[in-house]
Structures are given as C-alpha cells and as structure tokens.
PDB file of N, CA and C in Angstrom:
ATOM      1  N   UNK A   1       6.698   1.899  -3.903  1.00  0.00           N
ATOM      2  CA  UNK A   1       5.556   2.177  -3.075  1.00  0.00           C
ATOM      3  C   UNK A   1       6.052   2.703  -1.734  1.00  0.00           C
ATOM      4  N   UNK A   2       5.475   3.820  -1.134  1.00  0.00           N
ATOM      5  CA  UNK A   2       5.758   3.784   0.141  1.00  0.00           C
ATOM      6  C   UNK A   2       4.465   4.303   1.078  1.00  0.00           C
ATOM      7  N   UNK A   3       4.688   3.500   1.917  1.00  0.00           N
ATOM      8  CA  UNK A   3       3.711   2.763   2.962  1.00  0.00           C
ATOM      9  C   UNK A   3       3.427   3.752   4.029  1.00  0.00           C
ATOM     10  N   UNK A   4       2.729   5.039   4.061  1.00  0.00           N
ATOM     11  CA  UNK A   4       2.307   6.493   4.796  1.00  0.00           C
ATOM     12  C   UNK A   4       1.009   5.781   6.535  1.00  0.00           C
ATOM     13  N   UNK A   5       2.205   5.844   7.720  1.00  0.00           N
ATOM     14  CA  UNK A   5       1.184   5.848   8.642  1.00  0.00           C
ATOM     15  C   UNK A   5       0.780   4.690   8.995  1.00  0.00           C
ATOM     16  N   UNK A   6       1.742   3.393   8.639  1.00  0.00           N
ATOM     17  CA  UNK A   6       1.066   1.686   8.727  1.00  0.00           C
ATOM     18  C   UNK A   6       1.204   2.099  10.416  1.00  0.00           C
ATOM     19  N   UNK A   7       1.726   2.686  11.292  1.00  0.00           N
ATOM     20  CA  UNK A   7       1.063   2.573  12.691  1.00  0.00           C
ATOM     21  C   UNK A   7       2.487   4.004  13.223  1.00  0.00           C
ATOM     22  N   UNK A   8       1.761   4.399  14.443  1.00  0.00           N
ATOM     23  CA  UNK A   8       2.618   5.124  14.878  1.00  0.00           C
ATOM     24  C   UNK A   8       2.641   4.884  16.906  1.00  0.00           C
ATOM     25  N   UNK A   9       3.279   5.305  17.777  1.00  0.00           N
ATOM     26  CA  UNK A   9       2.981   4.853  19.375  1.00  0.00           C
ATOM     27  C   UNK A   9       2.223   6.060  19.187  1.00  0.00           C
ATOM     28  N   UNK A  10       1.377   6.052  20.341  1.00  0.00           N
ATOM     29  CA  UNK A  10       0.488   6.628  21.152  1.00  0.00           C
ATOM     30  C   UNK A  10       1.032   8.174  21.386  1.00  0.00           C
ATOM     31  N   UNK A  11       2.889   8.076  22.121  1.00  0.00           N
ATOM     32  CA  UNK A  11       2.996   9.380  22.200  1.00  0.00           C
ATOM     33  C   UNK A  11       3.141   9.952  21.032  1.00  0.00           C
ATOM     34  N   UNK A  12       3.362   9.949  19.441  1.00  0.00           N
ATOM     35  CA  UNK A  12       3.451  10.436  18.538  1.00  0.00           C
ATOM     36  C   UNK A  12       2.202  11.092  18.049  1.00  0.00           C
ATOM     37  N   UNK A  13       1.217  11.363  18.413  1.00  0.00           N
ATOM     38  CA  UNK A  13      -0.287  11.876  17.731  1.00  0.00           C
ATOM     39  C   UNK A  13       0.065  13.366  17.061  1.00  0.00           C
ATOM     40  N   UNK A  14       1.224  13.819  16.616  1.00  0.00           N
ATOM     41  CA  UNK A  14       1.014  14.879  16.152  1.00  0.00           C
ATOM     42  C   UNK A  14       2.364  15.044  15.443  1.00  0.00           C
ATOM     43  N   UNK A  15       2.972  15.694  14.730  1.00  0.00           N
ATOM     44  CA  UNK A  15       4.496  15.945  14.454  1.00  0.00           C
ATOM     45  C   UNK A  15       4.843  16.329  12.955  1.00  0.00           C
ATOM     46  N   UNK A  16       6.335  16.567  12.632  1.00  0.00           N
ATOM     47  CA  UNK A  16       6.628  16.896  11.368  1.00  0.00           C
ATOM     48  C   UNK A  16       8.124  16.216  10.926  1.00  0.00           C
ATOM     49  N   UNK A  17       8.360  15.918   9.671  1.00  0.00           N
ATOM     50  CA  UNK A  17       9.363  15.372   9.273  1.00  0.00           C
ATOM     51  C   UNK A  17       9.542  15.850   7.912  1.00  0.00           C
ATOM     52  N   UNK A  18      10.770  16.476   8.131  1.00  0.00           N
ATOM     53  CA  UNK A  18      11.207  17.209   6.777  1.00  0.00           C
ATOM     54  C   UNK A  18      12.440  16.630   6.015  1.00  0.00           C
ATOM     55  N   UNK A  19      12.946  16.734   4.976  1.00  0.00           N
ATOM     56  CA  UNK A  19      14.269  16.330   4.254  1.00  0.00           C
ATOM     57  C   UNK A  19      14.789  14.518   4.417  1.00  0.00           C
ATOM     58  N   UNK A  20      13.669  13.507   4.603  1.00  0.00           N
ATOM     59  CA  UNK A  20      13.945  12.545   4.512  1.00  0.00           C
ATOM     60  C   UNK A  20      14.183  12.131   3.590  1.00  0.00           C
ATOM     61  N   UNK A  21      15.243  10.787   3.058  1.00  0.00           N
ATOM     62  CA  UNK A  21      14.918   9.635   1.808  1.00  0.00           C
ATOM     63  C   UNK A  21      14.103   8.410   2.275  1.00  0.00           C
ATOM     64  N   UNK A  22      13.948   7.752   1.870  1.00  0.00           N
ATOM     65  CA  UNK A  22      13.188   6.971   1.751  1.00  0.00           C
ATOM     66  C   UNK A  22      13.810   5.643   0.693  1.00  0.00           C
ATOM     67  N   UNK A  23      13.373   4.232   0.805  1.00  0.00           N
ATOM     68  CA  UNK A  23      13.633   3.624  -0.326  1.00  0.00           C
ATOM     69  C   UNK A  23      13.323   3.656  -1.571  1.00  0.00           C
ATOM     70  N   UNK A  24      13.771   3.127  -2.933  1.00  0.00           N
ATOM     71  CA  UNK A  24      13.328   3.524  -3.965  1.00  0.00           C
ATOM     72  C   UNK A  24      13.204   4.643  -4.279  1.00  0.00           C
ATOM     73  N   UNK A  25      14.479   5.235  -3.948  1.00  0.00           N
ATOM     74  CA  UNK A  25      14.929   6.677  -4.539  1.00  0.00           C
ATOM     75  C   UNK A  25      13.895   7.485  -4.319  1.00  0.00           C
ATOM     76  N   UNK A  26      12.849   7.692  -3.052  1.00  0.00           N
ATOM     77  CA  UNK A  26      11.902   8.211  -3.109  1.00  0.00           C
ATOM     78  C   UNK A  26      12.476   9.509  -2.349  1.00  0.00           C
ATOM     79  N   UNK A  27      12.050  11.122  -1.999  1.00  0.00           N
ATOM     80  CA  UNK A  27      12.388  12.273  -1.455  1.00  0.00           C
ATOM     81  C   UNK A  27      11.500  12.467  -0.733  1.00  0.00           C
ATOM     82  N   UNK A  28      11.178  12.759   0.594  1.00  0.00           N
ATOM     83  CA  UNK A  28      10.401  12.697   1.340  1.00  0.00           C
ATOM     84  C   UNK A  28      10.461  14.768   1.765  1.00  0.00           C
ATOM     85  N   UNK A  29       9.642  15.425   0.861  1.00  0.00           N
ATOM     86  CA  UNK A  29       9.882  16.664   1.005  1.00  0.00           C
ATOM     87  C   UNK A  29       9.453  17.198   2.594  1.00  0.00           C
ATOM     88  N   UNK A  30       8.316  17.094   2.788  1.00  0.00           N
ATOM     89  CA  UNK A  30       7.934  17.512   4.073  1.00  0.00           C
ATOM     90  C   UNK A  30       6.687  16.402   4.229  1.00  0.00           C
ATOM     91  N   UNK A  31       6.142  16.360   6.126  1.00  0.00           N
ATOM     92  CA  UNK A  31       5.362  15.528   6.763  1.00  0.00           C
ATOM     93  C   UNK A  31       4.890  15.918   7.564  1.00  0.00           C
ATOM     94  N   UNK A  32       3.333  16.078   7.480  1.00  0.00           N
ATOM     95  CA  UNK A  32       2.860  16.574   8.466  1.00  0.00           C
ATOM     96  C   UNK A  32       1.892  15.571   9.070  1.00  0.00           C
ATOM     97  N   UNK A  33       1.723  14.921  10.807  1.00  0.00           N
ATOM     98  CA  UNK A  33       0.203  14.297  10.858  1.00  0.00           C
ATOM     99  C   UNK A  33      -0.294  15.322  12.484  1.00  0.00           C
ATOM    100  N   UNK A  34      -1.742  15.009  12.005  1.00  0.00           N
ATOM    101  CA  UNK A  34      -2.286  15.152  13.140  1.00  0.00           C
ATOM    102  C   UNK A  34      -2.519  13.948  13.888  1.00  0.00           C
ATOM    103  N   UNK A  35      -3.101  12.975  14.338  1.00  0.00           N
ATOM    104  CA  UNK A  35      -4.139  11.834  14.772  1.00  0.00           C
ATOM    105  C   UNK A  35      -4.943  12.134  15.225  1.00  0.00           C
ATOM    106  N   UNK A  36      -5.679  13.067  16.430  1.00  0.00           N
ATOM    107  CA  UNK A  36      -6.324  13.463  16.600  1.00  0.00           C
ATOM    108  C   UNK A  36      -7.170  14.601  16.155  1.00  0.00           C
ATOM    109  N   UNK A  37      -6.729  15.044  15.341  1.00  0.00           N
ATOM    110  CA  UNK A  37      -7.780  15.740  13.807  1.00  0.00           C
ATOM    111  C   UNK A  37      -7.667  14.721  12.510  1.00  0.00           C
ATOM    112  N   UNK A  38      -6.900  13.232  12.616  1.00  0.00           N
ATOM    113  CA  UNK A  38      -7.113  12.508  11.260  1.00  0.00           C
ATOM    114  C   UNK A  38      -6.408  13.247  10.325  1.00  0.00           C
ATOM    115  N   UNK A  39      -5.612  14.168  10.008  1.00  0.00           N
ATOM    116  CA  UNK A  39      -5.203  14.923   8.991  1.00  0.00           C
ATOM    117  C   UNK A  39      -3.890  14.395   8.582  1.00  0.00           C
ATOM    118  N   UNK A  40      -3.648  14.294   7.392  1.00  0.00           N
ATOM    119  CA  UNK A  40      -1.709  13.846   7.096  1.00  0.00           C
ATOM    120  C   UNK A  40      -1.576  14.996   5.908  1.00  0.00           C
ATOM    121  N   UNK A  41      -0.458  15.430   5.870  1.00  0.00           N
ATOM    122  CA  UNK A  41       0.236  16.104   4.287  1.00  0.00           C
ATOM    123  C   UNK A  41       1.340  15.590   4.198  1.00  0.00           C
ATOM    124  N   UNK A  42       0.778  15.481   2.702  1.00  0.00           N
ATOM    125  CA  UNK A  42       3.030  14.771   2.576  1.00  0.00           C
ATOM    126  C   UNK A  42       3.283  15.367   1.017  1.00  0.00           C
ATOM    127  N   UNK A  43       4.496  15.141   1.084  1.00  0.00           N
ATOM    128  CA  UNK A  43       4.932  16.312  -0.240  1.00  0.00           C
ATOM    129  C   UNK A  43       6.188  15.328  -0.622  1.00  0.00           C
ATOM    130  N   UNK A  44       6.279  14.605  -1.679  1.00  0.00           N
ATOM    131  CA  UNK A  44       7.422  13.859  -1.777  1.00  0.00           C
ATOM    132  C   UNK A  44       7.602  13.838  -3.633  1.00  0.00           C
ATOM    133  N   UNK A  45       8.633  13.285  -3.738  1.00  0.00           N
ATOM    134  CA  UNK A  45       9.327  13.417  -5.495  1.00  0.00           C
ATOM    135  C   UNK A  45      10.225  12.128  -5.242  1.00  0.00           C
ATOM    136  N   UNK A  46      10.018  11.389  -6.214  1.00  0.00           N
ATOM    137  CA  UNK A  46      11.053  10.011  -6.778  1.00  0.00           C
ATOM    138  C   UNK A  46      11.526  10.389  -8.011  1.00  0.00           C
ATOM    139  N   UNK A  47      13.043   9.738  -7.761  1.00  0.00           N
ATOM    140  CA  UNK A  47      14.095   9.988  -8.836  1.00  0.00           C
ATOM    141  C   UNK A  47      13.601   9.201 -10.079  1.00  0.00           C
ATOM    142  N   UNK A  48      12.846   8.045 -10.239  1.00  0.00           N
ATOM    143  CA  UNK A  48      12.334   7.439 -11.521  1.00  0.00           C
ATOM    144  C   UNK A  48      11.115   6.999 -11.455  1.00  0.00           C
ATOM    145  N   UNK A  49      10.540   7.047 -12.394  1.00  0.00           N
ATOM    146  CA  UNK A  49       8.907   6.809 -12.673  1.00  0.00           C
ATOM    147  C   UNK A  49       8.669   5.150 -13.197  1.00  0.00           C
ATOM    148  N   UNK A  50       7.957   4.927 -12.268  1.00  0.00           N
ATOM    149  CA  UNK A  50       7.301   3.411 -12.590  1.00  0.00           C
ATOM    150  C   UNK A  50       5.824   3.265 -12.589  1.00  0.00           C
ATOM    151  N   UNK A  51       5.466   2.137 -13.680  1.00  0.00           N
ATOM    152  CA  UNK A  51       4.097   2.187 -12.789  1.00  0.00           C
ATOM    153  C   UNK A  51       3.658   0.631 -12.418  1.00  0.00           C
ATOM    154  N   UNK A  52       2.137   0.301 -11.917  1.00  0.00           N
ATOM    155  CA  UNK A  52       2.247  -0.719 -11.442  1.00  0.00           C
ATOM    156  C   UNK A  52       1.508  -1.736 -12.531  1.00  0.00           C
ATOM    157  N   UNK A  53       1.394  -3.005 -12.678  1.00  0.00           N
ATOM    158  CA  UNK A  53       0.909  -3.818 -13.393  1.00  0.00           C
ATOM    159  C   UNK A  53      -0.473  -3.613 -13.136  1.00  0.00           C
TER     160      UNK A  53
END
C-alpha cells in the first residue's frame, strides 16, 4: 500500500517528484500536486502483484 498526501507543510502547496522508490518494491514514476486547485497525478508500477484480503 502506499499512503498518497497523509499531510504535507504549508510551504509545499504545489510541486513535482519524479524517479522515486518507494517501499514494497513500489516505482514512483512521476508526482504531481496542486493544494490549492485539490488536484494530484501519480503514475507509479510495483515489481509484484498482491492483492488484499
């Protein structure tokens, strides 16, 4: 699971994050948020497929 936006500071209301990992072999392709338009894109790929109970 990964957890998109549980809080960010105040000066962050806008930004991008590209070529991250993440735990659970997750690929964090690209990141986009606004906060003040509410908008997020995220583009990501994990190395193995699970699902949940």
């Amino acid at each position: 699971m990964l957890e998109v936006l549980p809080a960010l500071p105040d000066q962050l209301p806008k930004g991008t994050i590209t070529g991250v990992s993440a735990r659970g072999r997750i690929h964090i392709h690209s990141f986009d948020w606004d906060l003040n338009a509410r908008t997020a894109t995220l583009s990501v790929t994990a190395a193995s497929t699970r699902t949940s109970p």
